[in-house]
Protein backbone atom coordinates (compact mmCIF):
# COMPACT_ATOMS: atom_id res chain seq x y z
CA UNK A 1 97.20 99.75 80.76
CA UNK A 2 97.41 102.21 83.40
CA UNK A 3 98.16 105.93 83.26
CA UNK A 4 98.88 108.97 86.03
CA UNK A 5 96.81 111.73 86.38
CA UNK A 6 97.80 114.39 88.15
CA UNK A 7 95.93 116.98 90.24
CA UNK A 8 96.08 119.95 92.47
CA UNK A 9 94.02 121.16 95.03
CA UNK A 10 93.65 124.59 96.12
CA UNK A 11 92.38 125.06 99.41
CA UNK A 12 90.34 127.44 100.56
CA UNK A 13 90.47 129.15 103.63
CA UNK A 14 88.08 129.07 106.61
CA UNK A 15 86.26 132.22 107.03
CA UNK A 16 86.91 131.98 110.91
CA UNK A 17 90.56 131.46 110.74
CA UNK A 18 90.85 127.94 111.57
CA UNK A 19 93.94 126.63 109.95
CA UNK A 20 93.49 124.73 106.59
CA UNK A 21 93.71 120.99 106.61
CA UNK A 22 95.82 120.00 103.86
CA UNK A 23 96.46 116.17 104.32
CA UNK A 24 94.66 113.71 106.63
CA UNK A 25 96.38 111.84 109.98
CA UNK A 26 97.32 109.45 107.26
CA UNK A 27 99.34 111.68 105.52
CA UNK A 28 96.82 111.68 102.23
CA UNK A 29 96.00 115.07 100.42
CA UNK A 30 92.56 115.71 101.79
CA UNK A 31 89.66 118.13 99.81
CA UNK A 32 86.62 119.24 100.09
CA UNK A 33 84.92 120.30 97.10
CA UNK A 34 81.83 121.50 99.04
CA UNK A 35 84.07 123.79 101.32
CA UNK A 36 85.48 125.54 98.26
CA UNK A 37 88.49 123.44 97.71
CA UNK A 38 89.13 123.50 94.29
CA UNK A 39 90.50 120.54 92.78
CA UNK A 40 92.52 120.92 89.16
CA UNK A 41 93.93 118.42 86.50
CA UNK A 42 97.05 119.06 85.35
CA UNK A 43 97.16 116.32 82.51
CA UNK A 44 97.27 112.77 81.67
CA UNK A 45 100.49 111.09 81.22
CA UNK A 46 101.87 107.21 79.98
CA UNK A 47 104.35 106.97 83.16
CA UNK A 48 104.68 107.43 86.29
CA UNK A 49 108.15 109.40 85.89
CA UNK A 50 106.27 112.50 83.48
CA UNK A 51 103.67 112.73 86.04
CA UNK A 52 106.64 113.65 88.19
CA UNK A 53 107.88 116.10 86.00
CA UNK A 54 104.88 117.68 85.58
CA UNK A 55 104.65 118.13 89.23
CA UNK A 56 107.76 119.65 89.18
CA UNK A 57 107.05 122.10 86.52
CA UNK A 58 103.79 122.97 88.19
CA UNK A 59 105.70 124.02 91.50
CA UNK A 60 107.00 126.56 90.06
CA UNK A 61 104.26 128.06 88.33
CA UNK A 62 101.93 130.77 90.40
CA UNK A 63 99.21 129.60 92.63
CA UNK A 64 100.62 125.86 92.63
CA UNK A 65 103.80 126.94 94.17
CA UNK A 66 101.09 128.34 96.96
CA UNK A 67 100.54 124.86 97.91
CA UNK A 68 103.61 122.89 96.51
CA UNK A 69 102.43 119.85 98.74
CA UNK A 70 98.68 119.68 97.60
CA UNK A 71 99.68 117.42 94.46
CA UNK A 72 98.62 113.72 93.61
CA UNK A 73 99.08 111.51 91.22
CA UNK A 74 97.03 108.88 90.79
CA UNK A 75 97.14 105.71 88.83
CA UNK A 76 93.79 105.24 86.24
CA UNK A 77 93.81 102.32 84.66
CA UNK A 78 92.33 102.64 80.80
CA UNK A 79 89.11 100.54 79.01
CA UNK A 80 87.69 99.64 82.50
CA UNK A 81 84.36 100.63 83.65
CA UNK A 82 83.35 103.18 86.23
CA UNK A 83 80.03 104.21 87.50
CA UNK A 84 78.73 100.50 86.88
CA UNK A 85 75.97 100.93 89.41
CA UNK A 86 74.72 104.47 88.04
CA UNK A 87 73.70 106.74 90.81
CA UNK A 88 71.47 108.55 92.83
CA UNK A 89 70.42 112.61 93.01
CA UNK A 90 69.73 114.10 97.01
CA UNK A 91 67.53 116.98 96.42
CA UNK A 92 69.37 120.00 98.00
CA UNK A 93 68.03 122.01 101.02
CA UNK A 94 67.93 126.01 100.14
C-alpha cells in the first residue's frame, strides 16, 4: 500500500547573491540540507488527490506561499524496509 507525503523546502539564500536554485535542469525540486535549505513535512496522506489538497492549502499559508513551487509529493510505499544495509558515520572536519 502506498501513501503521499508531502514536503516543502525552504531555500536559503546565498550570502553572495547568487540566485537560488530551486529545481534541477530536469525540472526536479532540488535541496540542500547542508546549505541551509530547510526541508518540511507537511503530512501523510492515503491518496494522491489529499496530498494535492494539502498543497493547495499550504500555498496559501505564510512562508509556503514564499516558494509556492518548492512542493513534492512523493509516493512511500508502507511495511517495506529501508536502511537494509545500515550505514556509515564520516567524522566531520572543524
Amino acid at each position: 500500500m502506498d501513501v503521499y507525503l508531502v514536503w516543502h523546502v525552504r531555500h536559503a539564500p546565498f550570502l553572495d547573491g547568487r540566485p537560488t536554485e530551486h529545481h534541477g535542469e530536469d525540472g526536479d525540486l532540488v535541496w540542500d540540507e547542508e546549505d541551509g535549505d530547510d526541508l518540511k513535512i507537511l503530512g501523510v496522506y492515503s491518496t494522491e488527490q489529499k496530498a494535492e489538497e494539502r498543497l493547495v492549502r499550504a500555498r496559501e499559508l505564510p512562508g509556503f506561499r514564499d516558494e509556492p513551487d518548492c512542493f513534492l509529493i512523493a509516493p512511500y510505499t508502507l511495511d517495506e524496509d529501508r536502511w537494509t544495509e545500515g550505514f556509515a558515520t564520516a567524522p566531520r572536519d572543524t
